[in-house]
N, C-alpha and C. Protein backbone atom coordinates (compact mmCIF):
# COMPACT_ATOMS: atom_id res chain seq x y z
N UNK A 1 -10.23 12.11 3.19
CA UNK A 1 -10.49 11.02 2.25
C UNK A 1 -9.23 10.72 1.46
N UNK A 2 -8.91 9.17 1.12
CA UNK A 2 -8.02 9.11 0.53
C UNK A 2 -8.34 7.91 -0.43
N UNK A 3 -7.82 8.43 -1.93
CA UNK A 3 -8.13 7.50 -3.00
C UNK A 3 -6.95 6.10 -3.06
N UNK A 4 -7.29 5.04 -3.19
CA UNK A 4 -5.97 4.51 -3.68
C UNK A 4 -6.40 3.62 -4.69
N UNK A 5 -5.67 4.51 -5.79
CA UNK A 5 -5.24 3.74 -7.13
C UNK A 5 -4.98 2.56 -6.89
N UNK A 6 -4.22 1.74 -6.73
CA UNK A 6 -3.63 0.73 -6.93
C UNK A 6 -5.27 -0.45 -6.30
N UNK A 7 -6.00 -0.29 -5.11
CA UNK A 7 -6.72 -0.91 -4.78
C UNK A 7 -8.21 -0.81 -5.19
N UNK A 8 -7.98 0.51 -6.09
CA UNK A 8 -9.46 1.29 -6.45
C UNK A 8 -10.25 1.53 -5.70
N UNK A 9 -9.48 1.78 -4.09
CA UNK A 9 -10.62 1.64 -2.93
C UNK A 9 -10.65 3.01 -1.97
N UNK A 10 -11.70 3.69 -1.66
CA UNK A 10 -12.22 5.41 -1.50
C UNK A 10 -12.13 4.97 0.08
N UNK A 11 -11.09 5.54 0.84
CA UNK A 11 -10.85 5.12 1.92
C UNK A 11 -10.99 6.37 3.03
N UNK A 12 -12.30 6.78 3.75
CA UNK A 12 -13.06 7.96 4.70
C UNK A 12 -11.96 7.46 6.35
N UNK A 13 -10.93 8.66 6.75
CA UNK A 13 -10.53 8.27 7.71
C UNK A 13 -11.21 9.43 8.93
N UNK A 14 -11.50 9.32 9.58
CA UNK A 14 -12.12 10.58 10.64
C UNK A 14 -11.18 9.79 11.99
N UNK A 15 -10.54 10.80 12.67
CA UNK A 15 -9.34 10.90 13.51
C UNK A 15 -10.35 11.23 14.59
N UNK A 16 -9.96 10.15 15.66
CA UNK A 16 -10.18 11.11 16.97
C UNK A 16 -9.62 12.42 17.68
N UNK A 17 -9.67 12.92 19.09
CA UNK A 17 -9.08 14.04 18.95
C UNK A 17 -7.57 13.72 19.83
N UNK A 18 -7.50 12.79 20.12
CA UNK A 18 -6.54 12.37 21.50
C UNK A 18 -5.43 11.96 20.64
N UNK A 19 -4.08 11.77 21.50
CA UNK A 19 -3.16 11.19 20.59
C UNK A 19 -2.40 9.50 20.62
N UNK A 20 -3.27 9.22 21.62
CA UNK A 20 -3.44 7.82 22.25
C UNK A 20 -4.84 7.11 20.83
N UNK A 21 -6.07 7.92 20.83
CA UNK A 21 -6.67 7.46 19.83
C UNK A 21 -6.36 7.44 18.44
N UNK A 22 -5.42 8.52 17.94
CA UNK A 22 -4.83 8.56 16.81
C UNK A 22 -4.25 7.31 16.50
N UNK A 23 -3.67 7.14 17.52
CA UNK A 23 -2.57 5.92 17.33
C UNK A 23 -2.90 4.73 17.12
N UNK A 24 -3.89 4.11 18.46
CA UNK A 24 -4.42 3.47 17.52
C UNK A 24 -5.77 3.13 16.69
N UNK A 25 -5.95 4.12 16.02
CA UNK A 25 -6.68 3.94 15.51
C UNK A 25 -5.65 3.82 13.64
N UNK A 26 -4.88 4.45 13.43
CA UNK A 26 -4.15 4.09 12.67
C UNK A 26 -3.23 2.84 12.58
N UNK A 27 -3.23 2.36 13.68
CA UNK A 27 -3.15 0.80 13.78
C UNK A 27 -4.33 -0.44 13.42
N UNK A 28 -5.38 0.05 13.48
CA UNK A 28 -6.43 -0.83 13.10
C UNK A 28 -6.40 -0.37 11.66
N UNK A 29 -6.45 0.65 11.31
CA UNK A 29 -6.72 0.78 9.72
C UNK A 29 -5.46 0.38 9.51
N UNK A 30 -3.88 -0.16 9.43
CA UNK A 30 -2.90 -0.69 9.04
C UNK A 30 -3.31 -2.05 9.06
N UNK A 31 -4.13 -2.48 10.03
CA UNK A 31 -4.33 -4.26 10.18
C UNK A 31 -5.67 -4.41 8.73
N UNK A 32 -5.92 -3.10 8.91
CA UNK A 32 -7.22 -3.75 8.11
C UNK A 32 -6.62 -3.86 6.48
N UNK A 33 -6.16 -2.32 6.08
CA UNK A 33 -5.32 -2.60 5.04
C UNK A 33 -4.40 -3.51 4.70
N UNK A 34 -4.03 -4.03 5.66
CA UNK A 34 -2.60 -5.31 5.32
C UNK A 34 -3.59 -6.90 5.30
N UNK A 35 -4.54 -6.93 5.13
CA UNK A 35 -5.40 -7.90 5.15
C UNK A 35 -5.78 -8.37 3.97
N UNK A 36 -5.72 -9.57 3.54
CA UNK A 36 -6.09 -10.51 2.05
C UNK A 36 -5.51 -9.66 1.22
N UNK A 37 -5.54 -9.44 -0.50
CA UNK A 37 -4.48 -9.51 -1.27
C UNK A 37 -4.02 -8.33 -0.89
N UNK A 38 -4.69 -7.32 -0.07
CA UNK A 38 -3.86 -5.97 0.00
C UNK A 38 -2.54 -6.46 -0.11
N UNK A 39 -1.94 -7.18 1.07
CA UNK A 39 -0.66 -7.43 1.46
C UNK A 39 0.15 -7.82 0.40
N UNK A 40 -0.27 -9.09 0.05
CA UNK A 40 0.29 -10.09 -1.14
C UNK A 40 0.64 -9.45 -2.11
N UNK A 41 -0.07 -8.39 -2.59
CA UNK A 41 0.34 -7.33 -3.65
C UNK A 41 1.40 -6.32 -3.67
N UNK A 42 1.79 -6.25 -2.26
CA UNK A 42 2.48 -4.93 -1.79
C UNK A 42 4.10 -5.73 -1.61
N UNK A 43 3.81 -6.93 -1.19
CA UNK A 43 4.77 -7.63 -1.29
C UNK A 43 5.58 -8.34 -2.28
N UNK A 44 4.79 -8.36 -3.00
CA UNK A 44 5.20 -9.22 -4.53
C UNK A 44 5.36 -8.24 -5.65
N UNK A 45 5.60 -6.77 -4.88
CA UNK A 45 5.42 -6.22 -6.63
C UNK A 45 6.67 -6.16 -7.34
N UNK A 46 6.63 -6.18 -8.68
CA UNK A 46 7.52 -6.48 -10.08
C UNK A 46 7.81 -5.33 -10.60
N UNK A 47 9.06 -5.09 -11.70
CA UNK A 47 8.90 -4.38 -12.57
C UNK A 47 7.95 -4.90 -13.31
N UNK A 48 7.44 -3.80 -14.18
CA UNK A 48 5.73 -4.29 -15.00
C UNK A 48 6.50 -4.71 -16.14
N UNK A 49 7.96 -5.12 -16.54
CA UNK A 49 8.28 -5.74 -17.69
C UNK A 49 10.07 -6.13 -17.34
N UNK A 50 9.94 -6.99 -16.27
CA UNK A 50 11.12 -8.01 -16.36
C UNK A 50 12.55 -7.71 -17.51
N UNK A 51 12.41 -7.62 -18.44
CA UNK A 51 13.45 -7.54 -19.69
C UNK A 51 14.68 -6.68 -19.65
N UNK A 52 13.15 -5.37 -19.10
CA UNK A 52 14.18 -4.06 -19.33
C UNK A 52 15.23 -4.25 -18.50
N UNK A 53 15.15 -4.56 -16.73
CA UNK A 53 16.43 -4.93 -16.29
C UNK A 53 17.35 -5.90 -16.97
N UNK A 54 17.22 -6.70 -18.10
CA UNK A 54 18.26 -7.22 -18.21
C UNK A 54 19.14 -6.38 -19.67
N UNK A 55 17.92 -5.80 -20.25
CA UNK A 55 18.44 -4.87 -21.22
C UNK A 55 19.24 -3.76 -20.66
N UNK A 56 19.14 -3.40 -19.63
CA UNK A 56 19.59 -2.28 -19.09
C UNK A 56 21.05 -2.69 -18.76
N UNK A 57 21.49 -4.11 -18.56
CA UNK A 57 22.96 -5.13 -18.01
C UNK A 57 23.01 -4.88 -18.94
N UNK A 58 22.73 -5.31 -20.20
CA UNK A 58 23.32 -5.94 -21.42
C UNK A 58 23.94 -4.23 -22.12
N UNK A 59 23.06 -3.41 -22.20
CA UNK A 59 23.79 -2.20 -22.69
C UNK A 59 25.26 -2.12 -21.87
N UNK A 60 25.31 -1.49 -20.74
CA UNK A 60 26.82 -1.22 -19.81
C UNK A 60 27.72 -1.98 -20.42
């Protein structure tokens, strides 16, 4: 089981035993995770306060 913070979402993975099924089966759970804002979020993320990088120039 794996928690993820960021999506608040309780994510049950059960592995087959093969290593052909591993594979993809961790490919479908990558398609599924990269699906609606998952993605958009992962892609767009910010510092959570813009400024400090410029405070951080302006000190040096």
């Amino acid at each position: 089981m794996v928690y993820d913070k960021r999506t608040s979402v309780l994510i049950i993975k059960t592995l087959p035993n093969n290593a052909e099924s591993i594979t993809e089966f961790i490919q479908k759970t990558d398609r599924k995770l990269n699906m609606g804002n998952h993605s958009k979020n992962t892609d767009n993320e910010m510092p959570t306060n813009p400024d400090d990088k410029t405070d951080d120039e302006n000190t040096d």
